[in-house]
Protein backbone atom coordinates (compact mmCIF):
# COMPACT_ATOMS: atom_id res chain seq x y z
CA UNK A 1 85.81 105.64 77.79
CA UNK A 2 84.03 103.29 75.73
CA UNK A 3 86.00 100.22 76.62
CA UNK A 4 84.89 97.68 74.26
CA UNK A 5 85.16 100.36 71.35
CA UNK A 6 89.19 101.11 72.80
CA UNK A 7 90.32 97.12 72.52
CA UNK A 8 88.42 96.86 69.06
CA UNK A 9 90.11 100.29 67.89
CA UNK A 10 93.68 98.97 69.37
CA UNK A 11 93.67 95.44 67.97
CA UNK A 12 92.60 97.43 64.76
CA UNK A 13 95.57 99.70 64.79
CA UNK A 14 97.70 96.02 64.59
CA UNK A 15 95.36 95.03 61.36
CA UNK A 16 93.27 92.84 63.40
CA UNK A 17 89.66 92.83 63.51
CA UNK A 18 87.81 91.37 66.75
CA UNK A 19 84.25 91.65 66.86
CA UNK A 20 82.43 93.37 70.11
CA UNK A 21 81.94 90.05 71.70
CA UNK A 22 85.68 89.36 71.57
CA UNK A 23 86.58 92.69 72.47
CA UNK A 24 83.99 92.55 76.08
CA UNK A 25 85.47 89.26 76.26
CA UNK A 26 89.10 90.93 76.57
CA UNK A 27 87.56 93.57 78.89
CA UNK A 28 86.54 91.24 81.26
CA UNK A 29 89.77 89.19 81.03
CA UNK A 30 91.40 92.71 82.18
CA UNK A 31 89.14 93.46 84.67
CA UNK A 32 89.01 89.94 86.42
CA UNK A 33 92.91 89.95 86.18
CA UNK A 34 93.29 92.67 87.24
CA UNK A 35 91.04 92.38 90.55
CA UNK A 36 92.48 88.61 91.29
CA UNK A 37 96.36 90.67 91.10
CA UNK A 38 95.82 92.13 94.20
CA UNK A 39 96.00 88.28 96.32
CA UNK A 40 97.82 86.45 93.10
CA UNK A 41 100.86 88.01 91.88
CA UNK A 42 100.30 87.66 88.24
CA UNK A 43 101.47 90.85 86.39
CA UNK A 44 103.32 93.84 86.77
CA UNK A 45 101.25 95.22 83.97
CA UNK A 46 97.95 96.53 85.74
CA UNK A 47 96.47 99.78 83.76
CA UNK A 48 93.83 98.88 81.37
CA UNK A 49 95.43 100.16 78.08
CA UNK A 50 99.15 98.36 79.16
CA UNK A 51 96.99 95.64 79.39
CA UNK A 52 95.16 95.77 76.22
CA UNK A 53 98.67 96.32 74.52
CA UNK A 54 101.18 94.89 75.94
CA UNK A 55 99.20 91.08 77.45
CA UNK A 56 96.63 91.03 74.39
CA UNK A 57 97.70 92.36 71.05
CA UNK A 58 101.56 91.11 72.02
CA UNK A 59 100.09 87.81 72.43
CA UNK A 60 97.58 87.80 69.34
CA UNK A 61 99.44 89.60 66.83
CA UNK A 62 102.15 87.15 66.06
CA UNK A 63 99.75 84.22 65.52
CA UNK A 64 98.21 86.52 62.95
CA UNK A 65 101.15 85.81 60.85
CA UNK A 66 101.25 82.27 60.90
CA UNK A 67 98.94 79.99 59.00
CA UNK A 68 97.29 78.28 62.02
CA UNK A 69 94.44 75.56 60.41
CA UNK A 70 91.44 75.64 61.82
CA UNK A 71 91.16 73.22 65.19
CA UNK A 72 94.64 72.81 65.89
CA UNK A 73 95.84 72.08 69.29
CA UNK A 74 98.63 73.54 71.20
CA UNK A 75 100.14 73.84 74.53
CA UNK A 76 101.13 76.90 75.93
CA UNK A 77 104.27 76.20 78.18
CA UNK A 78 104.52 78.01 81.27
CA UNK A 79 101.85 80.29 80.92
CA UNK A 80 101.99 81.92 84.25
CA UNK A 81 98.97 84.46 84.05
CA UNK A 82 97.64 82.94 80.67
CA UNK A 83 99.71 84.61 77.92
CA UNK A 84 99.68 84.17 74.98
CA UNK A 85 96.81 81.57 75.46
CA UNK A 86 94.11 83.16 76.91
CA UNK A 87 94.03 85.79 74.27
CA UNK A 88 94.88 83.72 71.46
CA UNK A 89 91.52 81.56 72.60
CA UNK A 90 89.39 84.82 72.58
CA UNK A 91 90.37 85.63 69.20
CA UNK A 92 90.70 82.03 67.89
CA UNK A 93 87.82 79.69 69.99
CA UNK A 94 88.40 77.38 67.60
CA UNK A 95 91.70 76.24 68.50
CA UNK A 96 91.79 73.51 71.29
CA UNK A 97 94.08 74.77 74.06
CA UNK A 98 96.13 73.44 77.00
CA UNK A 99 97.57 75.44 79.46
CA UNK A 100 100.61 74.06 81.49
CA UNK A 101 102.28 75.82 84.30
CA UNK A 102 104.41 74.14 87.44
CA UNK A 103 102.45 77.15 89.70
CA UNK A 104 98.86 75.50 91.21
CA UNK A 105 97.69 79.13 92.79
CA UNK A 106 98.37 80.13 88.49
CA UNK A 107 96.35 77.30 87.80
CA UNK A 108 93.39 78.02 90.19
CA UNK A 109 93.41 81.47 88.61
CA UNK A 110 93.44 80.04 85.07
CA UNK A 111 90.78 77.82 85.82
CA UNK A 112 88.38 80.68 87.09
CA UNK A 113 89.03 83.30 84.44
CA UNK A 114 88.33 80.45 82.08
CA UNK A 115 84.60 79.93 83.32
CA UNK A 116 84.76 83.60 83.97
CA UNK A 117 85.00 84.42 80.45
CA UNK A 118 83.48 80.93 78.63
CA UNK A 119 86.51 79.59 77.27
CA UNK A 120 87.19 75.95 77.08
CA UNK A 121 91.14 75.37 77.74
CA UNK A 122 92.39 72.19 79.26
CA UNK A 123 94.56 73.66 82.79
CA UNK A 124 97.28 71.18 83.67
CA UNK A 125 99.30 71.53 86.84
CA UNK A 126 103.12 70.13 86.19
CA UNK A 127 106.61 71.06 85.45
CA UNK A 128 107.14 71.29 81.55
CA UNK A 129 110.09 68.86 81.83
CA UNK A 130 108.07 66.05 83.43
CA UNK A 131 105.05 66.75 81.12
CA UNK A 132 106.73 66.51 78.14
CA UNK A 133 107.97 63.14 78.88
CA UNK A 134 104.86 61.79 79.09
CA UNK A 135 102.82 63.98 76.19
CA UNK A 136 104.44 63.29 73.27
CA UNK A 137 104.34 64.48 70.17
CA UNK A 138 100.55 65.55 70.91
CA UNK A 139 100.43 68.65 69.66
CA UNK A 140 99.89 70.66 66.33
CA UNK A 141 101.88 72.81 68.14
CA UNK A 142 103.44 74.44 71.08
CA UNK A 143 104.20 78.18 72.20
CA UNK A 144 105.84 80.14 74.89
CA UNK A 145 106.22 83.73 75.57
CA UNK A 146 108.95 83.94 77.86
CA UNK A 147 112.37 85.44 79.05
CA UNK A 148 114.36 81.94 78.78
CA UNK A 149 116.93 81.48 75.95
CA UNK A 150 115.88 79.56 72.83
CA UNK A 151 118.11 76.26 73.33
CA UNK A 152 116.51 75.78 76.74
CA UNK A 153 113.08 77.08 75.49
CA UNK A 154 113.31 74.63 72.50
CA UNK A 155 114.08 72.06 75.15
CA UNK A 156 110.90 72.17 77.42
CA UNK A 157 108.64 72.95 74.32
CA UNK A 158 109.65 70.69 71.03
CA UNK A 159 108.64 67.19 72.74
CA UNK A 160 105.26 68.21 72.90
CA UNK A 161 105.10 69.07 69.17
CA UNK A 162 103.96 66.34 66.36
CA UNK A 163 106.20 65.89 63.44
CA UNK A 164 105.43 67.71 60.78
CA UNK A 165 104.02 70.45 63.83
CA UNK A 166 105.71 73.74 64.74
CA UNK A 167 106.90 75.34 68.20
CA UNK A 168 106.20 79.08 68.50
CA UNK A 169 108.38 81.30 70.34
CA UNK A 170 107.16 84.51 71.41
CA UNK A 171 110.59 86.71 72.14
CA UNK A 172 112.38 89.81 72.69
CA UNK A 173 114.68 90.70 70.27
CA UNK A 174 117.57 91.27 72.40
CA UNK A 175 118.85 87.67 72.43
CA UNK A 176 121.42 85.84 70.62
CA UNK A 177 119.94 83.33 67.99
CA UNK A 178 122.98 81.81 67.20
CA UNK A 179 122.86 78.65 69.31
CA UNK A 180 119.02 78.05 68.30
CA UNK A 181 119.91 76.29 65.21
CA UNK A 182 122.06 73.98 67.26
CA UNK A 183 119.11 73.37 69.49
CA UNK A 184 116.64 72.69 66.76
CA UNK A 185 118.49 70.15 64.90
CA UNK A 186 119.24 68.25 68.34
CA UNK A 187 115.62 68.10 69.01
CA UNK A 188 114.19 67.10 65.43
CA UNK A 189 113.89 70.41 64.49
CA UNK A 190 114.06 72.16 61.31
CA UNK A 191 116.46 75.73 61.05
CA UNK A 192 113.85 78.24 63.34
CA UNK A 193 112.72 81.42 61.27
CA UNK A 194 113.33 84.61 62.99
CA UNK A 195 110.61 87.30 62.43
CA UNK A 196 111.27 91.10 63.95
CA UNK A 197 107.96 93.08 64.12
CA UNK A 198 106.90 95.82 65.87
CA UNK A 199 103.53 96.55 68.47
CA UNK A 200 101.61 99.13 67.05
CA UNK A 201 103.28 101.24 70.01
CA UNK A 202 106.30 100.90 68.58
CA UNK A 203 108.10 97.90 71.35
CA UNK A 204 110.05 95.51 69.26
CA UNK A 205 108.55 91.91 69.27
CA UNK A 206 110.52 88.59 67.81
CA UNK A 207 108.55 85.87 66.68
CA UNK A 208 110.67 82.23 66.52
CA UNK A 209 108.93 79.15 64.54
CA UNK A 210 110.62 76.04 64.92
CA UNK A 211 108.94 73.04 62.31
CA UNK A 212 109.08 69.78 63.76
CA UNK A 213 110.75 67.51 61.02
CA UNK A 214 111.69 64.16 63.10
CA UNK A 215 110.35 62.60 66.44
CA UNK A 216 112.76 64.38 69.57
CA UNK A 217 114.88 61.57 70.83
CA UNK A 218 113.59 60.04 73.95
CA UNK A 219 116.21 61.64 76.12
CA UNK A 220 114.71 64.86 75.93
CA UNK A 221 113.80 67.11 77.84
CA UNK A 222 116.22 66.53 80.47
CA UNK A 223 115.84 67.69 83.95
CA UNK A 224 115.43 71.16 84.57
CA UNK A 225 119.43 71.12 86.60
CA UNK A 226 120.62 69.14 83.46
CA UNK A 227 118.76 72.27 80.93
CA UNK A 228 119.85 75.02 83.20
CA UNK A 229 123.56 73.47 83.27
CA UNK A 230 124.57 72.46 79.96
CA UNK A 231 122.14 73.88 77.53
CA UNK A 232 121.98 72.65 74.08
């Protein structure tokens, strides 16, 4: 199998052209992942087209339907193994990156694939919580791809977003949306858009922007027992 020609010809079948360099960049994302797996639980997700699929078009394809200026910054919020970041950065180098994630062994591997790879991403070891009380409305914006309802998703990720910014939510689309509009306004936020799309395999994907409209008060985010007990 022609490897580089497969991820070109799959982020294709999406509507999303990467050139060769991109697409060898991706391949060696896999294959380094892959390989550092087998000490560092990362993924569940191991066989090279899962990979290509399900880690880098699901993390790639929403952003191709936002209007993302050229040399924004974001934070990607618990990244764990680097998703959606470390694709995004492949297909869009011109974004400035941080990577936050409260795992240091996740951190040590982010670091390496980075050089492995020759992306430039700021890696910052820290709960979200704690971070976001000290980076501010930094951001142009922030993003998460992760299992965690929106309220308390909204909670970790909308300090770190200026106004006028956006928070990205990468979701299933199994989950209630009621209480996110509850969440957003609580947190300066405007009423999220809700997006259903599919991956060109046919899994359902949600995509969740939040626009940041006023500063978050100072008392959020609370701490992670205070989230995980009364969410907004």
């Amino acid at each position: 199998m022609d490897r580089i020609k497969y991820v070109q010809d799959t982020f294709s079948s999406a509507g999303i052209d990467i050139t060769a360099e991109m697409a060898d960049k991706y391949v060696r994302l896999c294959d380094y992942m892959v390989e550092y797996n087998k000490n560092v639980n990362l993924t569940a997700i191991t066989e090279f087209e899962d990979v290509v699929m399900k880690h880098f078009v699901d993390s790639v394809l929403p952003f191709t339907m936002v209007d993302i200026k050229d040399g924004s910054s974001f934070i990607d919020v618990g990244t764990g193994a680097g998703f959606p970041s470390l694709p995004l950065l492949i297909y869009r180098p011109d974004l400035k990156g941080t990577l936050c994630d409260s795992l240091n062994k996740r951190c040590v591997y982010l670091e390496k694939a980075c050089a492995e790879i020759g992306i430039k991403a700021e890696i910052i070891h820290a709960r979200s919580e704690e971070l976001g009380r000290k980076q501010r409305e930094k951001y142009d914006f922030s993003t998460a791809r992760a299992v965690a309802a929106m309220p308390v998703l909204m909670e970790y990720c909308m300090p770190f977003v200026k106004v006028g910014g956006r928070f990205i939510a990468l979701k299933s689309v199994n989950e209630d949306m009621s209480a996110a509009d509850n969440a957003a306004k609580q947190l300066g936020g405007d009423k999220p858009s809700v997006t259903d799309y599919k991956l060109p395999n046919g899994d359902d994907r949600r995509l969740v922007i939040t626009k940041k409209i006023i500063q978050t008060p100072t008392k959020f985010p609370r701490s992670t027992a205070n989230i995980a007990k009364k969410p907004l």
